[in-house]
PDB file of N, CA and C in Angstrom:
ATOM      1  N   UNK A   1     144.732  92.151 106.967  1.00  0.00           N
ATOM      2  CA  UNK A   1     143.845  92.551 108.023  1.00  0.00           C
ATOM      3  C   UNK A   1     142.431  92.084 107.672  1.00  0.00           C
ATOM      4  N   UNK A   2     142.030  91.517 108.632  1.00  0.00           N
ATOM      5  CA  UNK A   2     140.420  90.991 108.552  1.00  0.00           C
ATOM      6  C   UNK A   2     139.458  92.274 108.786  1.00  0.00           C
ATOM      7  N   UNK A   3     138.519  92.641 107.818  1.00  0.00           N
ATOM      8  CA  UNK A   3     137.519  93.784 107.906  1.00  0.00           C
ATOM      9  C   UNK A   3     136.522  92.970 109.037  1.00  0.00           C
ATOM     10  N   UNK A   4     135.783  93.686 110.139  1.00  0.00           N
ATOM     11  CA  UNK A   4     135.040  93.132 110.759  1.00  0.00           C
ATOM     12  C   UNK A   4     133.851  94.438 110.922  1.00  0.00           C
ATOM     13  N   UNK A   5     132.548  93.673 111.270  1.00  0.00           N
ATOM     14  CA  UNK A   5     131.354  94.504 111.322  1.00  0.00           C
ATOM     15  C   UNK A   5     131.400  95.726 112.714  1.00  0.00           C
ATOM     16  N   UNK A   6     131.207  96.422 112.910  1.00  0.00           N
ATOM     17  CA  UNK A   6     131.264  97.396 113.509  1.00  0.00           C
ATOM     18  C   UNK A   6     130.024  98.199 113.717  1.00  0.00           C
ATOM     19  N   UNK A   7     129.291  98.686 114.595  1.00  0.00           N
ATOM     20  CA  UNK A   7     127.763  98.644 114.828  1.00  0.00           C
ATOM     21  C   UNK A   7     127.912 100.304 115.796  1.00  0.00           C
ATOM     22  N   UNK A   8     127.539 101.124 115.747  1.00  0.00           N
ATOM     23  CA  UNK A   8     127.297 102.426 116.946  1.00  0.00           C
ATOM     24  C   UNK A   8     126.801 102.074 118.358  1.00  0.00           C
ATOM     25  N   UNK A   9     127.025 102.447 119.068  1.00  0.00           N
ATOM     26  CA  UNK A   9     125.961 102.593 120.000  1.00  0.00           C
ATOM     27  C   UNK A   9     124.219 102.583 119.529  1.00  0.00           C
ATOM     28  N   UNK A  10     123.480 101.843 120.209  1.00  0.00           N
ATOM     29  CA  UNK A  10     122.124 102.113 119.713  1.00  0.00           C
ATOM     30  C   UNK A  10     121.462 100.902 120.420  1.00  0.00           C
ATOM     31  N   UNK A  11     120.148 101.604 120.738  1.00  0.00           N
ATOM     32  CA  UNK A  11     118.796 100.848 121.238  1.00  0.00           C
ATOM     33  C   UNK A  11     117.565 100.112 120.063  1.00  0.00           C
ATOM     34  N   UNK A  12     117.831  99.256 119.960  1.00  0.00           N
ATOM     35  CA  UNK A  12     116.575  98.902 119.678  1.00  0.00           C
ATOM     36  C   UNK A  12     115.070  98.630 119.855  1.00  0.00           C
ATOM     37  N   UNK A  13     114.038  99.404 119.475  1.00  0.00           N
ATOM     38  CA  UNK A  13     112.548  99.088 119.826  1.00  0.00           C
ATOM     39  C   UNK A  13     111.566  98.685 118.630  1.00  0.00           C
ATOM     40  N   UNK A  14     111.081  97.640 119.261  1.00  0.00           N
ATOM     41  CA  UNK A  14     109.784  97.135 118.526  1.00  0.00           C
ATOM     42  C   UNK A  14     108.620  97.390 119.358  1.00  0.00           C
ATOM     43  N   UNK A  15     108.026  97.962 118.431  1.00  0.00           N
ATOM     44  CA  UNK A  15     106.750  98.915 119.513  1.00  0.00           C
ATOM     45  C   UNK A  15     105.052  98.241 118.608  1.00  0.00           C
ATOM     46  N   UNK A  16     104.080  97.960 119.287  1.00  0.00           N
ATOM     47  CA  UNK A  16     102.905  97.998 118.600  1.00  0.00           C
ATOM     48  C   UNK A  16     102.005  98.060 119.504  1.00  0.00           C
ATOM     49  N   UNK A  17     100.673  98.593 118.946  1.00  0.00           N
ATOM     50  CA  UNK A  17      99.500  98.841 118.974  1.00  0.00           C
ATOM     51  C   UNK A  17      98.617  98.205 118.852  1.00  0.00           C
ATOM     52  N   UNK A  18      97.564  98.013 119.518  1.00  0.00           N
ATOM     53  CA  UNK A  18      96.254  97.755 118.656  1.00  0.00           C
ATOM     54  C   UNK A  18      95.379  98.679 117.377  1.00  0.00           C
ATOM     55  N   UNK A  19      95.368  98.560 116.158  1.00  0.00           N
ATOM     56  CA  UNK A  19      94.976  99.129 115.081  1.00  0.00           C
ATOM     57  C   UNK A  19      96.005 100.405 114.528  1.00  0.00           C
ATOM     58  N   UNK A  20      97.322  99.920 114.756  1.00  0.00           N
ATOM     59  CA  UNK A  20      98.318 100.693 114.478  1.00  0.00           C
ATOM     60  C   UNK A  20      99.683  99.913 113.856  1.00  0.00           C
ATOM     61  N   UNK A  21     100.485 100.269 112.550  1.00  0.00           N
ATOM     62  CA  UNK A  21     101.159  99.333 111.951  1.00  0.00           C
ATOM     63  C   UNK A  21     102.715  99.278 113.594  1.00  0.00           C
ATOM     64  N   UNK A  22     103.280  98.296 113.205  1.00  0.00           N
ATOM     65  CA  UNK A  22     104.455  97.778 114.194  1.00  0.00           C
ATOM     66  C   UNK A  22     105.244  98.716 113.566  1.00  0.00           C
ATOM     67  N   UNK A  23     105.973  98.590 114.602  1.00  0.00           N
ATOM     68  CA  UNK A  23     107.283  99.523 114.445  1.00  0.00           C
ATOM     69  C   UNK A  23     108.571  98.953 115.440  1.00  0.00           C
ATOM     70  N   UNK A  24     109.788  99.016 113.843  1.00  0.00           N
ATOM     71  CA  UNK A  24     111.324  98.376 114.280  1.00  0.00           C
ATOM     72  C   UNK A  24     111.995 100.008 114.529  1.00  0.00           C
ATOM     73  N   UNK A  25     112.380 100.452 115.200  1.00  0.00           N
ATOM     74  CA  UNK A  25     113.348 101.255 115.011  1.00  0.00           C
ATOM     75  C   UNK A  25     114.371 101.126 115.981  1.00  0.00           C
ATOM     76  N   UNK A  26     115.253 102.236 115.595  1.00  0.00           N
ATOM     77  CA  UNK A  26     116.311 102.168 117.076  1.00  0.00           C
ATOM     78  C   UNK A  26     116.567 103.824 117.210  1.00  0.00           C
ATOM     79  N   UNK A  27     117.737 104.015 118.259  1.00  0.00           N
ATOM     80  CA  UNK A  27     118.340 105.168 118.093  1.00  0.00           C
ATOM     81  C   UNK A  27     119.641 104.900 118.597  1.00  0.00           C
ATOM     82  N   UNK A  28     120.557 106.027 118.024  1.00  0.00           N
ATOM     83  CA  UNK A  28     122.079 105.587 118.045  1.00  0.00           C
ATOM     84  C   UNK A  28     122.671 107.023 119.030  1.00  0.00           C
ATOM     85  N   UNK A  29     123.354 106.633 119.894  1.00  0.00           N
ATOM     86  CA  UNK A  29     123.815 107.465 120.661  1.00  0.00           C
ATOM     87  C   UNK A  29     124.858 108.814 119.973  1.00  0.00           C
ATOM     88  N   UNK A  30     125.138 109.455 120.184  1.00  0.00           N
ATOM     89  CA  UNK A  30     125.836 110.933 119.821  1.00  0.00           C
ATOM     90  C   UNK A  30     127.079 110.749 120.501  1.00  0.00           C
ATOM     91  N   UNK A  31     128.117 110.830 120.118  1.00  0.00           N
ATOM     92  CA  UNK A  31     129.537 110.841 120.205  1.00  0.00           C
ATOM     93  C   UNK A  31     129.952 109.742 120.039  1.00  0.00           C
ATOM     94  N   UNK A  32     129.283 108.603 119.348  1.00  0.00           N
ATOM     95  CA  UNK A  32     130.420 107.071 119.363  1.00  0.00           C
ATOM     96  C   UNK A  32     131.118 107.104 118.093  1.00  0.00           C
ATOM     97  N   UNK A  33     132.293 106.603 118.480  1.00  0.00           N
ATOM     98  CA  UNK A  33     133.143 106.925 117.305  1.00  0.00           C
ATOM     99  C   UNK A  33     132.867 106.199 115.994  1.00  0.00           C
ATOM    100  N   UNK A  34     131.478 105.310 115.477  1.00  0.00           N
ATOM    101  CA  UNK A  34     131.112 104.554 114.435  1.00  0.00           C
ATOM    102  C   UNK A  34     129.499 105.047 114.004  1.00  0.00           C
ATOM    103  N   UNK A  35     129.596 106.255 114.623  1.00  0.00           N
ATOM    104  CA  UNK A  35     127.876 106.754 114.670  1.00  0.00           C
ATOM    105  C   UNK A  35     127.959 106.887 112.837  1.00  0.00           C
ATOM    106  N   UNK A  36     129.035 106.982 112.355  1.00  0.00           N
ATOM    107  CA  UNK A  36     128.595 107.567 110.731  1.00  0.00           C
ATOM    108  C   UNK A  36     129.298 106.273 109.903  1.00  0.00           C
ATOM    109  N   UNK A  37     129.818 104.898 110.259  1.00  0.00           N
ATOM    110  CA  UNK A  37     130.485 104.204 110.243  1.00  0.00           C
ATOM    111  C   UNK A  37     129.427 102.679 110.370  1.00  0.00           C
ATOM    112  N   UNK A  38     128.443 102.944 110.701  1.00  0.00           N
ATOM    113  CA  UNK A  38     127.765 101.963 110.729  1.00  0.00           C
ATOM    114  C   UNK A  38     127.792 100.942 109.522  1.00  0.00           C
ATOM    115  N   UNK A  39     127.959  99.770 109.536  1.00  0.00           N
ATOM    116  CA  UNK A  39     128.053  98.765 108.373  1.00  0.00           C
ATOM    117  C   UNK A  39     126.771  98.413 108.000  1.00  0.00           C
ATOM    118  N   UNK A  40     125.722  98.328 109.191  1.00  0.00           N
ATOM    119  CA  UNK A  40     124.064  98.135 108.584  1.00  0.00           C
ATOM    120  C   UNK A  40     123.237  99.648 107.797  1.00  0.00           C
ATOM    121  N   UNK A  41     124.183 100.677 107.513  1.00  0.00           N
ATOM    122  CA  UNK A  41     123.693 101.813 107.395  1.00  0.00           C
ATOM    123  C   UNK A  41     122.519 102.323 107.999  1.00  0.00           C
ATOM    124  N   UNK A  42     122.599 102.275 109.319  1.00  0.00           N
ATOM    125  CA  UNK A  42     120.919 102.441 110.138  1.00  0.00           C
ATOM    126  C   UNK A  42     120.558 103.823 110.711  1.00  0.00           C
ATOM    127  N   UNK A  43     121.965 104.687 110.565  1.00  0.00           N
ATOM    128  CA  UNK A  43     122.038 106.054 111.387  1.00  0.00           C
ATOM    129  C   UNK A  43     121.393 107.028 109.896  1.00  0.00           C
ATOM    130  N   UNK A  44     120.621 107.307 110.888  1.00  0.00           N
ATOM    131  CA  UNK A  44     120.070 108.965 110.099  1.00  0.00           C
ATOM    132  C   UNK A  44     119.623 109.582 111.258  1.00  0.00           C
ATOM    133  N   UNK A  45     119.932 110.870 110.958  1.00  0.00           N
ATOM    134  CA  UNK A  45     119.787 112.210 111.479  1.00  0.00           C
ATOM    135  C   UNK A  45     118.754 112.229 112.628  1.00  0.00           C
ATOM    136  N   UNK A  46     117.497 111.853 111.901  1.00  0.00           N
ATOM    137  CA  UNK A  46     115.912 111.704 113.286  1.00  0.00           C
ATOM    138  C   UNK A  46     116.107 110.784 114.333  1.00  0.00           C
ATOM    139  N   UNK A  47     117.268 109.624 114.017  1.00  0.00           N
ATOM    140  CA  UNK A  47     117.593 108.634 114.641  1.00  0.00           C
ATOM    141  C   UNK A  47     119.002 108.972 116.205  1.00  0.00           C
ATOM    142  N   UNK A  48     119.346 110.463 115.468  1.00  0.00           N
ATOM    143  CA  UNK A  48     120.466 110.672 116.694  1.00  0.00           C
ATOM    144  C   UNK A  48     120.243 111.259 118.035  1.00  0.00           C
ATOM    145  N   UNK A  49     120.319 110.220 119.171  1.00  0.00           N
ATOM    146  CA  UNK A  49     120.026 110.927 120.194  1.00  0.00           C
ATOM    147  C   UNK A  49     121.278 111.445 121.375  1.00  0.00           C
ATOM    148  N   UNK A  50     120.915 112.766 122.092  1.00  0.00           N
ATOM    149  CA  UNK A  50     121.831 112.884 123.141  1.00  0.00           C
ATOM    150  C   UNK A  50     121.842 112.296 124.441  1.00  0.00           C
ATOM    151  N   UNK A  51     122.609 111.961 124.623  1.00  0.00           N
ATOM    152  CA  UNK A  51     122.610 111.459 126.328  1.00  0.00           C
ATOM    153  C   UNK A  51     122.836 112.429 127.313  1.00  0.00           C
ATOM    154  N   UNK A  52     122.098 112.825 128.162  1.00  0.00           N
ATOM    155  CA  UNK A  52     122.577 113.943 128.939  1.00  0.00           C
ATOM    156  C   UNK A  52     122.903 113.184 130.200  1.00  0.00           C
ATOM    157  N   UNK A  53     123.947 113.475 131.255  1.00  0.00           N
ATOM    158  CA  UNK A  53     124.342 113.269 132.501  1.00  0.00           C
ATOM    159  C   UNK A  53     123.037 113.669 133.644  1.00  0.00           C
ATOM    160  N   UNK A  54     123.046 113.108 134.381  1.00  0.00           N
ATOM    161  CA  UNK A  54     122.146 113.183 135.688  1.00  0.00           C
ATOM    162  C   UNK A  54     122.708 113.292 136.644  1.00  0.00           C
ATOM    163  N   UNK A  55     123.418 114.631 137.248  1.00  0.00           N
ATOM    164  CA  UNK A  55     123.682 114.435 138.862  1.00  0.00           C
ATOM    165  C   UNK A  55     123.006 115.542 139.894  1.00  0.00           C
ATOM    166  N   UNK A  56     122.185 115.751 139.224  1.00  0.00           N
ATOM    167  CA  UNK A  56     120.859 116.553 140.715  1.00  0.00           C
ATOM    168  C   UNK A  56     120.752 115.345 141.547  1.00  0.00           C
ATOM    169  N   UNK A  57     121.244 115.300 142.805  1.00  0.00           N
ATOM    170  CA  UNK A  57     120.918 114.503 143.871  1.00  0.00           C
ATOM    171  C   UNK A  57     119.672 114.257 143.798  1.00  0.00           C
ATOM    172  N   UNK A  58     118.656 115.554 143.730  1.00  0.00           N
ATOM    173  CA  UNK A  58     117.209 115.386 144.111  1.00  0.00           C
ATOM    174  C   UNK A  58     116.683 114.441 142.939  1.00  0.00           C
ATOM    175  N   UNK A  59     117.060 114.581 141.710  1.00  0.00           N
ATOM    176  CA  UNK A  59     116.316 113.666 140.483  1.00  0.00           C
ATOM    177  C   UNK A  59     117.106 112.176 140.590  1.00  0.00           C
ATOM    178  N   UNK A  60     118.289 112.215 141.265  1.00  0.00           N
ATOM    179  CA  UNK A  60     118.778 110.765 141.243  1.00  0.00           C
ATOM    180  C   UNK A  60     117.393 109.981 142.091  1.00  0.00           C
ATOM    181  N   UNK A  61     117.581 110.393 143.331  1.00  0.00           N
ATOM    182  CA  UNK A  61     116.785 109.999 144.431  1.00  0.00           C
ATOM    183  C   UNK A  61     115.180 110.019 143.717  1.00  0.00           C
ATOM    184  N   UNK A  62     115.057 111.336 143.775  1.00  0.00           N
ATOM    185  CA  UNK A  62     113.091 111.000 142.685  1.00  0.00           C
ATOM    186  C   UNK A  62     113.103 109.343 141.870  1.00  0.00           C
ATOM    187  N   UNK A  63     113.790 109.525 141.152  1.00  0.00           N
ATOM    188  CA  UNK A  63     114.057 108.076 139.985  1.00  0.00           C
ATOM    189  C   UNK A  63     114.121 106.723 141.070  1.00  0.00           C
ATOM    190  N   UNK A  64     114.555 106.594 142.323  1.00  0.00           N
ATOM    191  CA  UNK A  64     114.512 105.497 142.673  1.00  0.00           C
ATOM    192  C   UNK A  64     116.157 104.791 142.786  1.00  0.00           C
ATOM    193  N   UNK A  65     117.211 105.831 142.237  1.00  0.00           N
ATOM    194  CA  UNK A  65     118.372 105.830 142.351  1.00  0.00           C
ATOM    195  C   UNK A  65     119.355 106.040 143.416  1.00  0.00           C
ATOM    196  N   UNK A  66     120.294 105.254 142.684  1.00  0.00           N
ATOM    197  CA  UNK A  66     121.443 105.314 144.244  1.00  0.00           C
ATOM    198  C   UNK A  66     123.403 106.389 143.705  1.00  0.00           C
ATOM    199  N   UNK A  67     123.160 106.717 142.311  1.00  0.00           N
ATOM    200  CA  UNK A  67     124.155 107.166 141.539  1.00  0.00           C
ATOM    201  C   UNK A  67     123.598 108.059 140.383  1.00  0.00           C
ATOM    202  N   UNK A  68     124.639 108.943 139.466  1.00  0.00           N
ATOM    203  CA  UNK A  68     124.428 109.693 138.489  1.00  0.00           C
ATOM    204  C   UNK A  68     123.868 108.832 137.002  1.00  0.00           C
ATOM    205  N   UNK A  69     123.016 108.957 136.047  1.00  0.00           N
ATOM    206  CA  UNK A  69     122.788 108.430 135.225  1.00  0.00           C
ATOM    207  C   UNK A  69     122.776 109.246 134.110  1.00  0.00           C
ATOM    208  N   UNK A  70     122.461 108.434 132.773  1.00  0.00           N
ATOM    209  CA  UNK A  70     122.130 109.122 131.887  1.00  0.00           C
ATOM    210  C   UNK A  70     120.929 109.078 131.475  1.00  0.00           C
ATOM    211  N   UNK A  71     120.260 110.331 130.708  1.00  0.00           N
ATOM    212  CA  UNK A  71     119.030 110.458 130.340  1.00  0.00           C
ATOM    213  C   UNK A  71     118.810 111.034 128.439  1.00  0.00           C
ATOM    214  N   UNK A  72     117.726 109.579 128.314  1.00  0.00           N
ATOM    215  CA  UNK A  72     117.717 110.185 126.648  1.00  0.00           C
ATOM    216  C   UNK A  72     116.373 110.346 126.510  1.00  0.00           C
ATOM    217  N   UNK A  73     115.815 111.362 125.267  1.00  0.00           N
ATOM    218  CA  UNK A  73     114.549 111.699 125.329  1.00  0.00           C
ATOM    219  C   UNK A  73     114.107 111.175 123.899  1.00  0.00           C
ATOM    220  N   UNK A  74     113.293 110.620 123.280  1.00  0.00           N
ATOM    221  CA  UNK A  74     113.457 110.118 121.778  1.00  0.00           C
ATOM    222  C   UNK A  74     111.840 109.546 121.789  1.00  0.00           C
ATOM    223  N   UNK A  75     111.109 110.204 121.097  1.00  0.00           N
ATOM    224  CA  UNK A  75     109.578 110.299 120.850  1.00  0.00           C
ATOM    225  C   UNK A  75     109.490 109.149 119.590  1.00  0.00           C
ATOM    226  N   UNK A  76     108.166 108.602 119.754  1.00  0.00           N
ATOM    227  CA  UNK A  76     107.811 107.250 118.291  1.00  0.00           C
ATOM    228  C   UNK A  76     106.891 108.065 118.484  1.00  0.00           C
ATOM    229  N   UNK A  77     106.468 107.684 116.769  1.00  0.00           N
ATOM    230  CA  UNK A  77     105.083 108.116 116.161  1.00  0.00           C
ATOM    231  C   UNK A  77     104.580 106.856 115.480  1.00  0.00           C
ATOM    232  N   UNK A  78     103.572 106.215 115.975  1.00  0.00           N
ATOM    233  CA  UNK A  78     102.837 105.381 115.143  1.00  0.00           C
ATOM    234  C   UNK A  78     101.963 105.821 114.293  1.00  0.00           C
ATOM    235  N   UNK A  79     101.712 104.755 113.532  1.00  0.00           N
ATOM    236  CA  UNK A  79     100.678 105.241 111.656  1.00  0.00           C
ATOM    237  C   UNK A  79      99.602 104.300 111.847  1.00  0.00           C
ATOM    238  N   UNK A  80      98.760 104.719 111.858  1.00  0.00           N
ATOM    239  CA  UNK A  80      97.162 104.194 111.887  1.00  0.00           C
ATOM    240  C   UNK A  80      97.282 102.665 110.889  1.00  0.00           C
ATOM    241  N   UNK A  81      97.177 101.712 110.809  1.00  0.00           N
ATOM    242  CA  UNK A  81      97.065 100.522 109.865  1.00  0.00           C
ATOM    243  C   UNK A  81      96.005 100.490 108.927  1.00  0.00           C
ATOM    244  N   UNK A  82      96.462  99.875 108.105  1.00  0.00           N
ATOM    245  CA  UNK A  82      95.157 100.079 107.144  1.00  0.00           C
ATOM    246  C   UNK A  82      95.428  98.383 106.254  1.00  0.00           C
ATOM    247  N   UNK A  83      94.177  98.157 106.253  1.00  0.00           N
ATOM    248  CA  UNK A  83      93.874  96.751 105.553  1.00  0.00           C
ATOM    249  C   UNK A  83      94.787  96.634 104.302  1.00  0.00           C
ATOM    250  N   UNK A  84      95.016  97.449 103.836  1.00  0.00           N
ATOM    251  CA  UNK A  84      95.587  97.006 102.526  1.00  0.00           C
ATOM    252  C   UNK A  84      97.384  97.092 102.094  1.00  0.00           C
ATOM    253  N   UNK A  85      97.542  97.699 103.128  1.00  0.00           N
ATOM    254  CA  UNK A  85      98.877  97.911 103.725  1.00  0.00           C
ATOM    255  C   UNK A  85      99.713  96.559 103.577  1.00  0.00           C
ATOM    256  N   UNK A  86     101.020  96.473 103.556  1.00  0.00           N
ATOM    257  CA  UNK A  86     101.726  95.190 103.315  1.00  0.00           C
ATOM    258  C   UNK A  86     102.332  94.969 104.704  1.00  0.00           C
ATOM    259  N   UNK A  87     102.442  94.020 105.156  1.00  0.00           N
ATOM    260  CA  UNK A  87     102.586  93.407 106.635  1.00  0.00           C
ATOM    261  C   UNK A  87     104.025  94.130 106.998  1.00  0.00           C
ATOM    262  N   UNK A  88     104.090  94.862 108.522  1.00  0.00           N
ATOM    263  CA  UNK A  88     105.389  95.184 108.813  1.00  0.00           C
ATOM    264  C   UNK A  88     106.034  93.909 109.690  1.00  0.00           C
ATOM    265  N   UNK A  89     105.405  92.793 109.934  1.00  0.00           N
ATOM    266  CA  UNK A  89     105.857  92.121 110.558  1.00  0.00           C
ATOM    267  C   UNK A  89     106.775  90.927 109.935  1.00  0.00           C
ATOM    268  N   UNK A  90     108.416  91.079 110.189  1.00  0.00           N
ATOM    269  CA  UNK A  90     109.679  90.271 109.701  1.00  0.00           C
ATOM    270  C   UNK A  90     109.692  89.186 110.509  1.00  0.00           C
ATOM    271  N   UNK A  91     109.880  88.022 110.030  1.00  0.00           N
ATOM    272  CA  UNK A  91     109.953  86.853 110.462  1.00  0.00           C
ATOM    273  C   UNK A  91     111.623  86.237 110.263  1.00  0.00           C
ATOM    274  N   UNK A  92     112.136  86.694 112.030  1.00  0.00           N
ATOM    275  CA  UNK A  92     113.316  86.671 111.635  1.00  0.00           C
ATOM    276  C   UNK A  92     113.794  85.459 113.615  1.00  0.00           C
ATOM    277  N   UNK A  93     114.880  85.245 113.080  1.00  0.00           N
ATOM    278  CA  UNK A  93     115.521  84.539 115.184  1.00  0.00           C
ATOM    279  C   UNK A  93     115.736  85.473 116.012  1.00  0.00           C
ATOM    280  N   UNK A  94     114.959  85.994 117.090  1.00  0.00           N
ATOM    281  CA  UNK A  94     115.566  86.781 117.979  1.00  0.00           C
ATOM    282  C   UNK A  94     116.308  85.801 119.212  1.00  0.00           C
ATOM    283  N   UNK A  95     116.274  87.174 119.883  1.00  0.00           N
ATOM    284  CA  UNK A  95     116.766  86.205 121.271  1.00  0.00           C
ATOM    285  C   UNK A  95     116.152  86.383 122.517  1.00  0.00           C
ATOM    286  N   UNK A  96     116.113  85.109 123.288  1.00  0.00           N
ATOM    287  CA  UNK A  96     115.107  85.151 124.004  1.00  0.00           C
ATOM    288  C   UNK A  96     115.350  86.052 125.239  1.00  0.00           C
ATOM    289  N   UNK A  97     114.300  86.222 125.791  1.00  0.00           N
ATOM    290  CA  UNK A  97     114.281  86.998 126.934  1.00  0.00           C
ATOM    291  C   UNK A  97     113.872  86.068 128.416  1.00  0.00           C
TER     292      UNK A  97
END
């Protein structure tokens, strides 16, 4: 049997600021069956979010919607930068947008 990589559910964000260090993070959804299984070891605890269901007609419609969705709530905290700090920025291939 061939071992193959296996990844959770999860969002990735790269977030920055002006005079604030960058930030890679993600968050990994709650109930996928690889949430603790991850091969990049990326899941921790601050990182787990819930998905809650959306079917209030009235909040579908508010949103601009035509069906039930899901809704996740997951707060960043940026850190002030400081000159002497070592660069958070990875020089790596993404993909384009």
């Amino acid at each position: 049997m061939t071992a193959r990589a296996i990844r959770p559910s999860h969002v990735h964000y790269f977030i920055s600021a002006p005079g604030f260090r960058k930030l890679t993070t993600q968050f990994n959804i709650e109930g996928d069956q690889y949430l603790w299984n991850d091969f990049a070891f990326a899941t921790r605890e601050g990182l787990v979010v819930t998905a809650v269901d959306v079917t209030d007609p009235a909040e579908i419609q508010r949103r601009g919607l035509d069906k039930p969705f899901k809704h996740i709530t997951f707060n960043f905290e940026l850190v002030k930068d400081l000159n002497n700090a070592p660069s958070t920025e990875v020089e790596r291939r993404r993909a384009s947008t």
